[in-house]
C-alpha atoms as a PDB file:
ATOM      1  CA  UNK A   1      20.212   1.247   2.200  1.00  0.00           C
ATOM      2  CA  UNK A   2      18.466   3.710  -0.484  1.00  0.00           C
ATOM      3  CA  UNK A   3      18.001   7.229   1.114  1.00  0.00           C
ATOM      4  CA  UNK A   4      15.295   9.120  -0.447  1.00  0.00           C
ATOM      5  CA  UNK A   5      14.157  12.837   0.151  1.00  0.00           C
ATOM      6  CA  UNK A   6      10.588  13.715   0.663  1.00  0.00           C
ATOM      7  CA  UNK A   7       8.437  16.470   1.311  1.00  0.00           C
ATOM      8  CA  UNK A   8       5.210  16.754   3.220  1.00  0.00           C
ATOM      9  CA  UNK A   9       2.554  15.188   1.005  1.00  0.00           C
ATOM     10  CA  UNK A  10       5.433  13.229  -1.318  1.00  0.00           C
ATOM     11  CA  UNK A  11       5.477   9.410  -1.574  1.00  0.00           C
ATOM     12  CA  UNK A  12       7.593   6.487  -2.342  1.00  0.00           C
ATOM     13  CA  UNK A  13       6.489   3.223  -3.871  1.00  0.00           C
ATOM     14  CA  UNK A  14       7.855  -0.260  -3.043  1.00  0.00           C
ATOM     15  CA  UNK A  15       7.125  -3.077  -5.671  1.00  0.00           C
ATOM     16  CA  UNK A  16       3.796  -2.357  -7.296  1.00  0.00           C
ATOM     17  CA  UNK A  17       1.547  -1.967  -4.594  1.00  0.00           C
ATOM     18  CA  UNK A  18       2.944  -0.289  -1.782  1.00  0.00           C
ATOM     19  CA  UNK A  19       2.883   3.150  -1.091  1.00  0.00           C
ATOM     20  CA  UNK A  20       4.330   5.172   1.626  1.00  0.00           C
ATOM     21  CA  UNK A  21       3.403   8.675   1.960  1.00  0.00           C
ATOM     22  CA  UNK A  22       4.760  12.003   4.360  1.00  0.00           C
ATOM     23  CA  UNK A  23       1.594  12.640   6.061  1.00  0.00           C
ATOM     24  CA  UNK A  24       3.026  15.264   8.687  1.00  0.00           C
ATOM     25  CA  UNK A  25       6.490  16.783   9.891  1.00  0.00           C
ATOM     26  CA  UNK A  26       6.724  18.395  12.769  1.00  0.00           C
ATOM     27  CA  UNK A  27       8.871  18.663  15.641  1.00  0.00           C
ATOM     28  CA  UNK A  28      11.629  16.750  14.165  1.00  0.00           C
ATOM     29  CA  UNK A  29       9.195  13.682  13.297  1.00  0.00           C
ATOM     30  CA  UNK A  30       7.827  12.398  10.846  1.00  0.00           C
ATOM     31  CA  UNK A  31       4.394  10.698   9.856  1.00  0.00           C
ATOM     32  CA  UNK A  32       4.094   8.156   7.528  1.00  0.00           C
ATOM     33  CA  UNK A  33       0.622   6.786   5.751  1.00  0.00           C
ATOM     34  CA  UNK A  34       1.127   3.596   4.386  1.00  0.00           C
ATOM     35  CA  UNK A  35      -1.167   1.692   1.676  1.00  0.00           C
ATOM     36  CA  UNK A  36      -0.443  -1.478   1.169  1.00  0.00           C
ATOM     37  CA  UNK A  37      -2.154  -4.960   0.172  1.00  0.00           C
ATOM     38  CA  UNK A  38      -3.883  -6.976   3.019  1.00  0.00           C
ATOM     39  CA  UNK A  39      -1.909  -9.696   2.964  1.00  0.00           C
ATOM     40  CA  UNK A  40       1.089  -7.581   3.853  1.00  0.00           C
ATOM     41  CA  UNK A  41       1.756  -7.104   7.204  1.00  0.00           C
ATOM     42  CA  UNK A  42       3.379  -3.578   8.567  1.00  0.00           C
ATOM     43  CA  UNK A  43       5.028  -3.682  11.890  1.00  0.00           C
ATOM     44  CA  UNK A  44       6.989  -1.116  13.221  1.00  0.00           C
ATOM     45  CA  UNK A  45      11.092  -2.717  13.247  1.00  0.00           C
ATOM     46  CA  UNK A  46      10.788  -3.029  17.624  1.00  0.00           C
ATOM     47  CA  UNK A  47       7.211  -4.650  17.517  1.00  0.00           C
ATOM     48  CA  UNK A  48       9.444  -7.290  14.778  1.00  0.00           C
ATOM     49  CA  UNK A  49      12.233  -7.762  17.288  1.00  0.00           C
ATOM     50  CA  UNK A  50       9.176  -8.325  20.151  1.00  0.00           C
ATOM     51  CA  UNK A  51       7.910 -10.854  18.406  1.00  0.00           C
ATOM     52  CA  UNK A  52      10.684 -12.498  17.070  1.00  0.00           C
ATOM     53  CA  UNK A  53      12.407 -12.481  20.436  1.00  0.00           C
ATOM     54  CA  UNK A  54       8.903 -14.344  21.677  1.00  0.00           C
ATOM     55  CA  UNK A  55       8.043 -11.864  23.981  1.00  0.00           C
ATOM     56  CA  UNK A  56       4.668 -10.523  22.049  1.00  0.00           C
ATOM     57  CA  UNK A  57       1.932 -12.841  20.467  1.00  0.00           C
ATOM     58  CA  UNK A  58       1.568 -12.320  16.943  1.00  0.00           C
ATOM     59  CA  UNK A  59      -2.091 -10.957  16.870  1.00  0.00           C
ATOM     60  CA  UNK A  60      -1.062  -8.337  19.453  1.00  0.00           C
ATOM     61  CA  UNK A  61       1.862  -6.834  16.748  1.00  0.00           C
ATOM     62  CA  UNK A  62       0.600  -3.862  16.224  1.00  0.00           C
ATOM     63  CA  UNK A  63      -0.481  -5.008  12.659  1.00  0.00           C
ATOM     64  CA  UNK A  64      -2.132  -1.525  11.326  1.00  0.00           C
ATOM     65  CA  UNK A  65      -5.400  -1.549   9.702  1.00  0.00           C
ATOM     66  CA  UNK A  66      -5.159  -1.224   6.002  1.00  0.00           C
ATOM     67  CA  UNK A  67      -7.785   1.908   4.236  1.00  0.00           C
ATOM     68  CA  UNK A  68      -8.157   1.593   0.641  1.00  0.00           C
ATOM     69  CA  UNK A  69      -7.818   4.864  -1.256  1.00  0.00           C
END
């Protein structure tokens, strides 16, 4: 596992086109803007264990809705 450190308003990039950007902190959380391609799919990990266990259809995976910057 790769640890990085961030700061509010600080991103990483996966690959060539995927970004994830610190969007908030507060109360010990974080918020996380991602961009990435359509044809990627962005679940969060226990919506992926859902589905994989079969207990959540596909379309309902919490897919997010991509914006284009």
């Amino acid at each position: 596992m790769l640890i990085l450190t961030r700061k509010l308003g600080e991103s990483i990039v996966i690959g060539d086109n995927i970004k994830v950007t610190i969007t908030d902190i507060k109360n010990g959380q974080i918020k996380l803007g991602i961009t990435a391609p359509k044809d990627v799919t962005v679940n969060r990990e226990e919506v992926v264990k859902e589905i994989k266990g079969g207990n959540v259809l596909p379309s309902a995976s919490g897919v997010i809705n991509h914006s284009k910057e």
